[in-house]
N, C-alpha and C. Protein backbone atom coordinates (compact mmCIF):
# COMPACT_ATOMS: atom_id res chain seq x y z
N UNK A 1 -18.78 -4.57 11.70
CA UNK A 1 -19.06 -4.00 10.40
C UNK A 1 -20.51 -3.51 10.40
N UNK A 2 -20.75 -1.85 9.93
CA UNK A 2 -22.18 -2.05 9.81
C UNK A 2 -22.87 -2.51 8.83
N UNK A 3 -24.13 -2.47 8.72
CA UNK A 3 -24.96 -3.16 8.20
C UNK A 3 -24.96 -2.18 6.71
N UNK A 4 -24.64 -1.18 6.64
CA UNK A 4 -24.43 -0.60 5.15
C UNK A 4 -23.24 -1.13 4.42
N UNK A 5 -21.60 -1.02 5.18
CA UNK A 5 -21.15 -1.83 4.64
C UNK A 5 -21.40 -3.08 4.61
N UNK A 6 -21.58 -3.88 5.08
CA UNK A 6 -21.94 -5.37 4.89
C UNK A 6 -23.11 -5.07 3.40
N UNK A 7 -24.02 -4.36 3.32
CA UNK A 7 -24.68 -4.44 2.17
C UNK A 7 -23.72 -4.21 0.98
N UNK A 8 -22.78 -3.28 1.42
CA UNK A 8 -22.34 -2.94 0.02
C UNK A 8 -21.30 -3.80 -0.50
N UNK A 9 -20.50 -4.48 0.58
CA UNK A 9 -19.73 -5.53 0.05
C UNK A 9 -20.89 -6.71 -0.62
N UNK A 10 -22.04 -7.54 0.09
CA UNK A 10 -22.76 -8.45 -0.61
C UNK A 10 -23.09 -7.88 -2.10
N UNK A 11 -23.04 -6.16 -2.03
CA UNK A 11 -23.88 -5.85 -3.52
C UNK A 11 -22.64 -5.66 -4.65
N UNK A 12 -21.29 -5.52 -3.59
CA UNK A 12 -20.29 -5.14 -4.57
C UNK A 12 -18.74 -6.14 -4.65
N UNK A 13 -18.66 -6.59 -3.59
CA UNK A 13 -18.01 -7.48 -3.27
C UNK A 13 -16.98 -7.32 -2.75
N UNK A 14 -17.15 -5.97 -2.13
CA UNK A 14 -15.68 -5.20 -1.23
C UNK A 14 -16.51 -3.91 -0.65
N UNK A 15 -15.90 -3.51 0.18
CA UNK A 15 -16.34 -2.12 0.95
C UNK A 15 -15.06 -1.35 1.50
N UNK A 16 -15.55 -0.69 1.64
CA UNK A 16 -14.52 0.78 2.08
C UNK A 16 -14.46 0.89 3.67
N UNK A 17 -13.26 0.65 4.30
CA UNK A 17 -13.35 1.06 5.88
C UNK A 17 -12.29 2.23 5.74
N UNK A 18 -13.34 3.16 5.64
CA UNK A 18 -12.25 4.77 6.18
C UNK A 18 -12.06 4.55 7.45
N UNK A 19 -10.84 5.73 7.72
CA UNK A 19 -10.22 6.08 8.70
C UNK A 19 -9.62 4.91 9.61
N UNK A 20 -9.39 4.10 8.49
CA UNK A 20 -9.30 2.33 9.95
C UNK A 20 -8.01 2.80 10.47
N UNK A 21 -7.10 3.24 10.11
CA UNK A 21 -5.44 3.40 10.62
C UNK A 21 -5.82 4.86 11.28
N UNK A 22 -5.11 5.30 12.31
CA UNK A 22 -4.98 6.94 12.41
C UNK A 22 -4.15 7.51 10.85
N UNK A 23 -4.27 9.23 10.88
CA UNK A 23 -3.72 9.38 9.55
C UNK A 23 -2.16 9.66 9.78
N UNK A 24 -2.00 9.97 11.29
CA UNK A 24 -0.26 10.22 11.34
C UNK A 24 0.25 8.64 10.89
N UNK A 25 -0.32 7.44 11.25
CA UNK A 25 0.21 6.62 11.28
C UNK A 25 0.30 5.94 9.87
N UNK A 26 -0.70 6.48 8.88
CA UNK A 26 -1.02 6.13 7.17
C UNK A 26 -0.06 6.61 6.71
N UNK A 27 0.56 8.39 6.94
CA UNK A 27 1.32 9.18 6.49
C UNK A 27 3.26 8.43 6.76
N UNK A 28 3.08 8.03 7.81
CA UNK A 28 4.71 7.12 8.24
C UNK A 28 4.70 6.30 7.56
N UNK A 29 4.02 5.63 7.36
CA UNK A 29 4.00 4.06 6.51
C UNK A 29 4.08 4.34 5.13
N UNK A 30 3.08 5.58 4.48
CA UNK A 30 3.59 5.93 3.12
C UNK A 30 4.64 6.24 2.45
N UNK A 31 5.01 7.45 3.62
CA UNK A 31 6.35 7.89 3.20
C UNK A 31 7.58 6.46 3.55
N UNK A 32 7.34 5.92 4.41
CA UNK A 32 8.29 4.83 4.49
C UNK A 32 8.57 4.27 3.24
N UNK A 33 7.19 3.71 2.89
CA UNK A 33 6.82 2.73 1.34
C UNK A 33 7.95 3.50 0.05
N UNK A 34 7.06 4.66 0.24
CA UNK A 34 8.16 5.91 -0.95
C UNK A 34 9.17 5.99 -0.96
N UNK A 35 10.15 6.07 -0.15
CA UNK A 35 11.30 6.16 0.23
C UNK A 35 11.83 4.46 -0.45
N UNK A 36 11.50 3.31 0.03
CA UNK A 36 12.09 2.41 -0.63
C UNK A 36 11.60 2.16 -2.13
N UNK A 37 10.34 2.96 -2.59
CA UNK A 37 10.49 2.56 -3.88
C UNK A 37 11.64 3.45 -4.60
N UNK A 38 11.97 4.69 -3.72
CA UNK A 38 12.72 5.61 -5.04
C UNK A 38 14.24 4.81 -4.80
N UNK A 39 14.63 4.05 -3.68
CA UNK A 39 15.78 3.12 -3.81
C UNK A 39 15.94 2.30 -4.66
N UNK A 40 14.81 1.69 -5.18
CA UNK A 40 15.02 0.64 -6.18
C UNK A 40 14.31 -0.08 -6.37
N UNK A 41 14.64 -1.77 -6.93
CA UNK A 41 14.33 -2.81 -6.96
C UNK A 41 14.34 -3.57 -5.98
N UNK A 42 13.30 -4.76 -5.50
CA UNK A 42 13.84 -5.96 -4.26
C UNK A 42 13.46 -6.81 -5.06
N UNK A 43 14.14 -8.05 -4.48
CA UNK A 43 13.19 -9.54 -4.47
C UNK A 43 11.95 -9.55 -4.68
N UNK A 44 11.76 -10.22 -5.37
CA UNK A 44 10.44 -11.11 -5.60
C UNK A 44 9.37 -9.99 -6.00
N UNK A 45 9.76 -8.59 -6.42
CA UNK A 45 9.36 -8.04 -6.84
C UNK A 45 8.93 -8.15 -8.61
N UNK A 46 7.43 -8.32 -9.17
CA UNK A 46 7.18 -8.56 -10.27
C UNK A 46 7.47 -7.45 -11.38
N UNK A 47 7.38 -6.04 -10.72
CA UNK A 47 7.38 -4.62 -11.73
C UNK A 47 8.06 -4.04 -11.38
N UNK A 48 9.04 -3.62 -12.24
CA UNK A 48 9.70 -2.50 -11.47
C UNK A 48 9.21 -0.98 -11.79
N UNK A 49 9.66 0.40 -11.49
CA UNK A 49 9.37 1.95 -12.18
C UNK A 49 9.76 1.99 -12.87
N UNK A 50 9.53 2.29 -14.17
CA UNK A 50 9.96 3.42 -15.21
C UNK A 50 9.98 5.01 -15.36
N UNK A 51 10.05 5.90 -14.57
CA UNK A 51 9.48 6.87 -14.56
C UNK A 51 9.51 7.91 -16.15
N UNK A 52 10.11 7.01 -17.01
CA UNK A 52 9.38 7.96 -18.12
C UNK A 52 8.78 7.46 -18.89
N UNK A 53 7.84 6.44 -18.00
CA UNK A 53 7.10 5.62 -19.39
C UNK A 53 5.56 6.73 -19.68
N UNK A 54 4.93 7.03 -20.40
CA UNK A 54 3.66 7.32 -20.76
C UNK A 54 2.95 6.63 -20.36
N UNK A 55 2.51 5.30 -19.74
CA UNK A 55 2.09 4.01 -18.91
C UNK A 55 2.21 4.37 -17.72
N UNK A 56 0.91 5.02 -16.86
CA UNK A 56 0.92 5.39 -15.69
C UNK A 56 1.37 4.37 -14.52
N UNK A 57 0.62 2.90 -15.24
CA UNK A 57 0.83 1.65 -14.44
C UNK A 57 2.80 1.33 -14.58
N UNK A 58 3.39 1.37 -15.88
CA UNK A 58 4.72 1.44 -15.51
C UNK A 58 5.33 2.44 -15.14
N UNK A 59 5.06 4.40 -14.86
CA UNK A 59 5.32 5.02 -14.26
C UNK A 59 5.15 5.25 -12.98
N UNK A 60 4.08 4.47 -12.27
CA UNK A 60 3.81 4.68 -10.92
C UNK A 60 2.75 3.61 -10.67
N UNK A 61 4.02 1.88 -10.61
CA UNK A 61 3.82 1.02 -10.72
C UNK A 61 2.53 0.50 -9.13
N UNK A 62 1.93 -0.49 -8.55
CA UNK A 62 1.29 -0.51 -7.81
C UNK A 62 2.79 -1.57 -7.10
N UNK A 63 2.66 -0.83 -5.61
CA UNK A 63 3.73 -1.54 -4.49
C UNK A 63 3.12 -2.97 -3.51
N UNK A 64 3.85 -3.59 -3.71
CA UNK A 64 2.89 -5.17 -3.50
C UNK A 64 4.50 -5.80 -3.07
N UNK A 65 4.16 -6.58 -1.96
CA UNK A 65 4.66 -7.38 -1.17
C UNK A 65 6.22 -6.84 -0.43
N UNK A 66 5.42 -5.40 -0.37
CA UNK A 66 6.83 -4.93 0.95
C UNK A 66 6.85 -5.04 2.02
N UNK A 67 5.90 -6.14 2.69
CA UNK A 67 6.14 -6.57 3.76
C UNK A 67 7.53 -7.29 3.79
N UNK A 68 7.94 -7.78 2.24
CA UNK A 68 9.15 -8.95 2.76
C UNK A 68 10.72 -7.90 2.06
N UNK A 69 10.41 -6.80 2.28
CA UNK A 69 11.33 -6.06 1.93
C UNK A 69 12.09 -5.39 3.23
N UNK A 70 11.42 -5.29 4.15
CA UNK A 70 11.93 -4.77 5.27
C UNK A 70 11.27 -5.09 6.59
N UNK A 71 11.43 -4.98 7.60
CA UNK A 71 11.06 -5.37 8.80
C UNK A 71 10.09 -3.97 9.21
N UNK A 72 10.13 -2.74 8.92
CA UNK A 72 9.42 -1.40 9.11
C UNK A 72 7.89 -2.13 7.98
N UNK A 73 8.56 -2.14 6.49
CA UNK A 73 7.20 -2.25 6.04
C UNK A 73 6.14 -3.64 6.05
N UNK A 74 7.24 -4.33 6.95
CA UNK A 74 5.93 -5.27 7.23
C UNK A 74 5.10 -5.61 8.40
N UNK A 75 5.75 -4.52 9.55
CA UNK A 75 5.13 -4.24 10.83
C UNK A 75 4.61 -2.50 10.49
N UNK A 76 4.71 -1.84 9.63
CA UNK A 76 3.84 -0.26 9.59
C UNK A 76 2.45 0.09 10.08
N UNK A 77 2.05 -0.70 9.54
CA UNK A 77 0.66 -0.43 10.44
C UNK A 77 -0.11 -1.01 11.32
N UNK A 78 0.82 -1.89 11.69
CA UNK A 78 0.87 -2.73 12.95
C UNK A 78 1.15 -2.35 14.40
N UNK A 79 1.99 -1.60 14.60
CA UNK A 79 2.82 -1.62 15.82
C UNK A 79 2.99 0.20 15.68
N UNK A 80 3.66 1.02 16.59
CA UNK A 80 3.58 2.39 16.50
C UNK A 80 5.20 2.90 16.36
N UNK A 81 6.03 1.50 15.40
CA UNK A 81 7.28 2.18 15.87
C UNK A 81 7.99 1.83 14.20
């Protein structure tokens, strides 16, 4: 880590690592992610979409814990396959 981020997490309490994934490999994993949200609902899922809510947060809810939704999204940016 450099020493700018390391400052800016002590000053902020998180930092930004661009480019950590390649972007072909950000772009597979997204569209992967997308693809199972427009399928539906899973397990242990807390929110589901609304897509006609006026509520950006219930229209284009935040995707959290699809690692245990599929075996792709919980190896995506792990492995190259």
């Amino acid at each position: 880590m450099s020493d700018s981020s390391k400052s800016a997490f002590e000053r902020d309490g998180y930092t930004i690592a661009r480019q950590l994934f390649p972007a072909p490999d950000v772009a597979r994993y997204r569209d992967h992610c997308m693809a199972m949200r427009r399928r539906g609902r899973y397990p242990h899922e807390l929110v589901g979409a609304d897509p006609g809510a006026r509520d950006p947060l219930r229209r284009y809810p935040r995707t959290a814990h699809m690692h245990r939704w599929d075996e792709s999204a919980c190896t995506g940016c792990l492995t190259n396959g």
